[in-house]
Each structure stands twice: as structure tokens, then as C-alpha cells.
C-alpha atoms as a PDB file:
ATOM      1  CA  UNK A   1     -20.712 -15.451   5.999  1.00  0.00           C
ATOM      2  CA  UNK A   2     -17.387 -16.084   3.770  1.00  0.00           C
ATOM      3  CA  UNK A   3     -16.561 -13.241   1.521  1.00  0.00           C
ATOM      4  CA  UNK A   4     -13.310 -12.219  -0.416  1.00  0.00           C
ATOM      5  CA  UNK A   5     -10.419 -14.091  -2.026  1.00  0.00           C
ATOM      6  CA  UNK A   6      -7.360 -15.059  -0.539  1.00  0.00           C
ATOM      7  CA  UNK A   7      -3.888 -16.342  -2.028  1.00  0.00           C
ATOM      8  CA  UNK A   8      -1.721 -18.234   1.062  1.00  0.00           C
ATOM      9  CA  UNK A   9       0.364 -20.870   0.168  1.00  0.00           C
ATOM     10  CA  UNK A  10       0.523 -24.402   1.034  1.00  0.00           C
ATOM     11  CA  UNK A  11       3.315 -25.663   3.275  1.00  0.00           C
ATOM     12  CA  UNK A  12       5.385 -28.320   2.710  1.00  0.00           C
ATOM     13  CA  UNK A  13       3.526 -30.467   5.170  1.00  0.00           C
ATOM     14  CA  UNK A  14       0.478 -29.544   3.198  1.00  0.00           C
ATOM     15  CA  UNK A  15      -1.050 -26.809   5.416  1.00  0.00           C
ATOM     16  CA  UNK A  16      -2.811 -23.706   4.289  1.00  0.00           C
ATOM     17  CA  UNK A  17      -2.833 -20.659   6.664  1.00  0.00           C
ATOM     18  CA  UNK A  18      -6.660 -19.997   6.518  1.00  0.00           C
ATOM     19  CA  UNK A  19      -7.235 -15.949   6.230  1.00  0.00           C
ATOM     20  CA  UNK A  20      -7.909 -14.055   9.366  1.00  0.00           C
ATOM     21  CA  UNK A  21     -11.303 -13.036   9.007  1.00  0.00           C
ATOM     22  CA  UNK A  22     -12.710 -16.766   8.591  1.00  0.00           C
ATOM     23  CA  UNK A  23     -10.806 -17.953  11.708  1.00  0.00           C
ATOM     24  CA  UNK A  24     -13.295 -17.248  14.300  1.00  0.00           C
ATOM     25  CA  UNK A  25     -16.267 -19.246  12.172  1.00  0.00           C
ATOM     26  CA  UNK A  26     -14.011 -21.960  12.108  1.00  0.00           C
ATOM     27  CA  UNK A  27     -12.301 -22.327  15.057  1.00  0.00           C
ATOM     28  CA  UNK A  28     -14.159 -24.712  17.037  1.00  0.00           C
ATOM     29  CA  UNK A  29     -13.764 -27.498  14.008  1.00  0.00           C
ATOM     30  CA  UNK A  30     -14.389 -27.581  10.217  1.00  0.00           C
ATOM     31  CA  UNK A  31     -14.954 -30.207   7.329  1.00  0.00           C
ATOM     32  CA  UNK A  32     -13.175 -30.443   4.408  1.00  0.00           C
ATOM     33  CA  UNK A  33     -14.447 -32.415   1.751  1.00  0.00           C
ATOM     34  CA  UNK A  34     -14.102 -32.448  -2.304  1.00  0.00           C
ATOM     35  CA  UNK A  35     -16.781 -29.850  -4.314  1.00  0.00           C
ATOM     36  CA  UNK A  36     -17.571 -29.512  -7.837  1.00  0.00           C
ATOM     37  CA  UNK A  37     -15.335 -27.741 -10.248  1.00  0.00           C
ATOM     38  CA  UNK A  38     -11.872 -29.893  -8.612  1.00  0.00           C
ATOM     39  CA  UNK A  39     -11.947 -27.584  -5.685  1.00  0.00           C
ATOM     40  CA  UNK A  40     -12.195 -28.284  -2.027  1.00  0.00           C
ATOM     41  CA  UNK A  41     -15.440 -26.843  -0.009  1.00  0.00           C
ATOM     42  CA  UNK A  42     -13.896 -25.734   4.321  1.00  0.00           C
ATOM     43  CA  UNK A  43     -17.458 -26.140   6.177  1.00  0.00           C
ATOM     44  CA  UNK A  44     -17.889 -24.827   9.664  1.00  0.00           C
ATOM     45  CA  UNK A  45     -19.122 -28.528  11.451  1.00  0.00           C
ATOM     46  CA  UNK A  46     -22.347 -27.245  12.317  1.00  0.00           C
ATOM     47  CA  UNK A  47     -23.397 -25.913   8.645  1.00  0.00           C
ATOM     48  CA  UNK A  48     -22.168 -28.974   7.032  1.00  0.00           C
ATOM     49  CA  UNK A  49     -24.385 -30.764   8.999  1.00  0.00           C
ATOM     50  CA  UNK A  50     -27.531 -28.708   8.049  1.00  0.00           C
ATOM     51  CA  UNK A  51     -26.505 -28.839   4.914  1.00  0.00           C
ATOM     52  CA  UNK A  52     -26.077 -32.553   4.571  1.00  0.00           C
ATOM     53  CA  UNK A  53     -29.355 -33.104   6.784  1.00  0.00           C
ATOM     54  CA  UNK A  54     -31.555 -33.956   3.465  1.00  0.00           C
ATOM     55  CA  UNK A  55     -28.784 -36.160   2.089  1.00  0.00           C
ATOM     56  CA  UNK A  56     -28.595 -38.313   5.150  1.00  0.00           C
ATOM     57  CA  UNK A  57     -31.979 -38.502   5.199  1.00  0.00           C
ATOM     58  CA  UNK A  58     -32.354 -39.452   1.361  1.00  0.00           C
ATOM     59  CA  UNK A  59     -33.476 -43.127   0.823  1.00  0.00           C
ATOM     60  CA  UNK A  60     -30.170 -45.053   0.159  1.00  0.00           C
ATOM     61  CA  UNK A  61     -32.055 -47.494  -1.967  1.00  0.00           C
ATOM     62  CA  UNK A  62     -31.363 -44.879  -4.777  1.00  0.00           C
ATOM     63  CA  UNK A  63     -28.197 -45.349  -6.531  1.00  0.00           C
ATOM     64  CA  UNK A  64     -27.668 -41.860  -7.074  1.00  0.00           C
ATOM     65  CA  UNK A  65     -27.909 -41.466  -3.256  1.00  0.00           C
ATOM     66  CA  UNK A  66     -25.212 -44.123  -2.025  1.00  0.00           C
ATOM     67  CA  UNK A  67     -23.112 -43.017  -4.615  1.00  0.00           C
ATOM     68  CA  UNK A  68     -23.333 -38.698  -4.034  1.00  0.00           C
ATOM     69  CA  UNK A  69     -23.074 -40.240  -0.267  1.00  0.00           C
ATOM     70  CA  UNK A  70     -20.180 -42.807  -0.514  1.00  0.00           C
ATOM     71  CA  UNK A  71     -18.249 -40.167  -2.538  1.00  0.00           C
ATOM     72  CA  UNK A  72     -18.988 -36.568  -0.272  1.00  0.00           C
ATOM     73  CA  UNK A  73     -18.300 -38.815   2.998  1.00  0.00           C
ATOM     74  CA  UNK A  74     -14.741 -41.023   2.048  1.00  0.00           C
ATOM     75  CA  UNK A  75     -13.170 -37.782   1.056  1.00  0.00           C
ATOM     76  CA  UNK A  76     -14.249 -35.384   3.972  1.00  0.00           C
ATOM     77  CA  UNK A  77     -11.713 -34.730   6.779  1.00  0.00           C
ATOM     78  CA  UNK A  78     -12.975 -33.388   9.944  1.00  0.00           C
ATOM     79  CA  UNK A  79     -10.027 -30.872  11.221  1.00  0.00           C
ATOM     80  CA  UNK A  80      -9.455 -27.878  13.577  1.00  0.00           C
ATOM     81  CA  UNK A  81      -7.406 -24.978  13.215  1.00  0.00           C
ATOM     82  CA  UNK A  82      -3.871 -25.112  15.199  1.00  0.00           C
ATOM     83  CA  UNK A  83      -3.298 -21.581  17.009  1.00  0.00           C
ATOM     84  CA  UNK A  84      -1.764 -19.943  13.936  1.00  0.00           C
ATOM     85  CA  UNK A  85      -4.696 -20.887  11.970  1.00  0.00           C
ATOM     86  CA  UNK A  86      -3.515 -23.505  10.332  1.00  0.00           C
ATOM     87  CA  UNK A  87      -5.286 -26.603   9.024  1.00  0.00           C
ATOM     88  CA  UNK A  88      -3.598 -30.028   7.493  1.00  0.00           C
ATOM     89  CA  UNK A  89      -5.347 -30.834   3.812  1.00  0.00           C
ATOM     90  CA  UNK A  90      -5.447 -34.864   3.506  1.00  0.00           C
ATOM     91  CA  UNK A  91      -2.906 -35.638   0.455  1.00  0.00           C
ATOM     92  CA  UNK A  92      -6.104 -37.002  -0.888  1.00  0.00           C
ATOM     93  CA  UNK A  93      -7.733 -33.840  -1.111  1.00  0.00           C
ATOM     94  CA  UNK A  94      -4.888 -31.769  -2.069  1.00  0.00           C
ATOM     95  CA  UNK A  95      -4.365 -34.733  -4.952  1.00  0.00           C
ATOM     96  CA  UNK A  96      -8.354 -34.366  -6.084  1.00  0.00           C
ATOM     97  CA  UNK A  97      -7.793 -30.418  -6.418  1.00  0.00           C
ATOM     98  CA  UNK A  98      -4.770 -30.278  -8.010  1.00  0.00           C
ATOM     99  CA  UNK A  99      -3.114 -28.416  -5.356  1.00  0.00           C
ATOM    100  CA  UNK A 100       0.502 -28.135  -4.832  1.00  0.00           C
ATOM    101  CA  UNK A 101       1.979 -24.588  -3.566  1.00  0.00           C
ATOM    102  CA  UNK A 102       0.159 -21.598  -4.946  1.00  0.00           C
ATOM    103  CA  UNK A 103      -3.975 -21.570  -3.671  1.00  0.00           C
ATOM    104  CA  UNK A 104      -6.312 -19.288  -3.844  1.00  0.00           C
ATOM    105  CA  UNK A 105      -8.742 -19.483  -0.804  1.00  0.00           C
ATOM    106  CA  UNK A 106     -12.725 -18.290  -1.802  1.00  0.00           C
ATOM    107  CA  UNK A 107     -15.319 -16.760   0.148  1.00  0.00           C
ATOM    108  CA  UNK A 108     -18.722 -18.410  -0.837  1.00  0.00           C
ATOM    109  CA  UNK A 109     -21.267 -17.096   1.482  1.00  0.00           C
ATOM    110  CA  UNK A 110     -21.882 -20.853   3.714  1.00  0.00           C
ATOM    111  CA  UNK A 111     -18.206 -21.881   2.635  1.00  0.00           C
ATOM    112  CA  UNK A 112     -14.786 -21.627   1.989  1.00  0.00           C
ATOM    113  CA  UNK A 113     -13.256 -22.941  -1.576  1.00  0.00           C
ATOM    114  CA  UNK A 114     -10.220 -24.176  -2.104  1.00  0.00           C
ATOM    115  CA  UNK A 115      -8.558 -24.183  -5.297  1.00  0.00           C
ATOM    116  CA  UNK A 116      -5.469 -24.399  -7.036  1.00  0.00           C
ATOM    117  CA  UNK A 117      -4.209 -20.958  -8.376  1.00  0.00           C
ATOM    118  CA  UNK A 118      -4.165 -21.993 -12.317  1.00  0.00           C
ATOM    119  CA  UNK A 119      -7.292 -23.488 -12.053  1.00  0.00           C
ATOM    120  CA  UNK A 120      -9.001 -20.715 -10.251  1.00  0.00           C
ATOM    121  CA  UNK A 121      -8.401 -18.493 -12.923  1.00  0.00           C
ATOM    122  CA  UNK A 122      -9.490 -20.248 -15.423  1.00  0.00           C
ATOM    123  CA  UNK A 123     -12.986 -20.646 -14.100  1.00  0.00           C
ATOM    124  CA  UNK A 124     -13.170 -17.210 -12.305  1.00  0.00           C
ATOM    125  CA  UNK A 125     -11.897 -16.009 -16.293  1.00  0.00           C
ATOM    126  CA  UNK A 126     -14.820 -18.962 -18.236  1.00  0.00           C
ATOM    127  CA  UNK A 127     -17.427 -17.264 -15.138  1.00  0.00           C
ATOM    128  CA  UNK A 128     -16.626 -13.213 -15.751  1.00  0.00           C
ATOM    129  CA  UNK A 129     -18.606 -12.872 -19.059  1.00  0.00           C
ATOM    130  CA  UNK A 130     -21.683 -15.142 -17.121  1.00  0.00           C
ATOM    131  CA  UNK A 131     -21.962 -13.343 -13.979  1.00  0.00           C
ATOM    132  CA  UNK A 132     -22.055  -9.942 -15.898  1.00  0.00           C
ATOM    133  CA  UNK A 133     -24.822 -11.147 -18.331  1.00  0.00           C
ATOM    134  CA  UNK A 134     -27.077 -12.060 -15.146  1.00  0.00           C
ATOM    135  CA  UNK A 135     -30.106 -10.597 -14.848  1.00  0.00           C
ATOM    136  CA  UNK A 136     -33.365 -10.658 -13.026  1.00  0.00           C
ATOM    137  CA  UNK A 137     -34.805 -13.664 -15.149  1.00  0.00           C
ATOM    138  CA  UNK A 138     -31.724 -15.622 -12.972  1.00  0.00           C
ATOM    139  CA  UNK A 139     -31.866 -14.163  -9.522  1.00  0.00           C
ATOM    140  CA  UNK A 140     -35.091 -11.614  -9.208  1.00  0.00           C
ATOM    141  CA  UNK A 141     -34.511  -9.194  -6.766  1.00  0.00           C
ATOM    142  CA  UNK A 142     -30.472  -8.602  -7.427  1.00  0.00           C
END
């Protein structure tokens, strides 16, 4: 599971040092593709393909289908850490997420996020006051 926040930076050749304790998950090969919210989701191969099993399965006669398809696959980049645990980020990807120098690299339990320091806390700032007002009606149990 990915937990915590990280800040590395981004190299000039557009590498991000991924943080030490998410390494061994992803050593043996990862997926980056674009997520919601401008960021970029890091999958471990294996749970990317679980979690993409009921989209490749979906019936690509639906528009909605080809297009959530067309658009998760053409920007996802299958990479693997270099020995210092570094990974390249397509200019693509970096361009979708805004990201330039400054990251900030997010735990989120199945994933890794990726997103660009301003814009991370602006949505971590929007999310505060909604995360504190959930309750049990949202997530019984917690």
C-alpha cells in the first residue's frame, strides 16, 4: 500500500527520484498514465492491470468506452526504475500535469500521484474542510 507525501524534484531530463519506501512495489516495472484532478497516477504493472480488467473488457461499441479507453491508454508509459530509483516522465505527461521542477509525490493506497506542487495545494487546501466533515453516512465503519 502507498502512504505519505513526498516533495523530490524533477530533473532536468524530467526524472523524479521516487521515495524510498515505494521502491520495492515498483521495482520490477510501473505505469504511468494521466488521472483526474491534472495529476499523474505511478501503478505497479500488475495492479494496473486488475484494475483496468473491467475496462478492457467493457463493450467498445459504447462511446464512452473507446473514448475513457483511447484517452487512459495513448497517455500511459510503461517504465522501470533505474538503480537510484529513478523513473523518466514522458514530456507528455509532465505537460498534462503541469509539472515543471517542484512535485509533490502522493501515497493513495493502490497508487502513487503525481502532482505539481502549486496545484497540490490547492486541492489538498479545497479537500481539508471535506475530509473533516466526513462521516459515517460517507464511509460506515471509519
Amino acid at each position: 500500500m502507498f502512504l505519505g507525501t513526498h516533495t523530490p524534484k524533477l530533473d532536468e531530463k524530467g526524472r523524479l527520484i521516487l521515495p524510498a519506501k515505494f521502491r520495492d512495489e515498483l521495482a520490477d516495472g510501473l505505469v504511468i498514465t494521466r488521472a483526474q484532478d491534472r495529476c499523474l497516477a505511478i501503478w505497479p504493472v500488475a495492479t494496473f492491470i486488475e484494475q483496468t480488467q473491467a475496462l478492457r473488457n467493457a463493450p467498445s461499441s459504447s462511446k464512452q468506452v473507446r473514448d475513457y479507453q483511447r484517452m487512459l491508454a495513448s497517455g500511459a508509459s510503461d517504465e522501470t526504475p533505474d538503480k537510484q530509483g529513478r523513473i523518466t516522465i514522458p514530456p507528455h505527461l509532465r505537460t498534462y500535469a503541469g509539472l515543471d521542477k517542484d512535485c509533490v509525490v502522493v501515497g493513495a493506497m493502490n497508487r502513487v500521484e503525481v502532482w505539481d506542487a502549486a496545484a497540490w495545494e490547492s486541492y489538498a487546501g479545497e479537500q481539508e474542510t471535506a475530509f473533516a466533515e466526513m462521516n459515517d453516512e460517507v464511509f460506515p465503519g471509519l
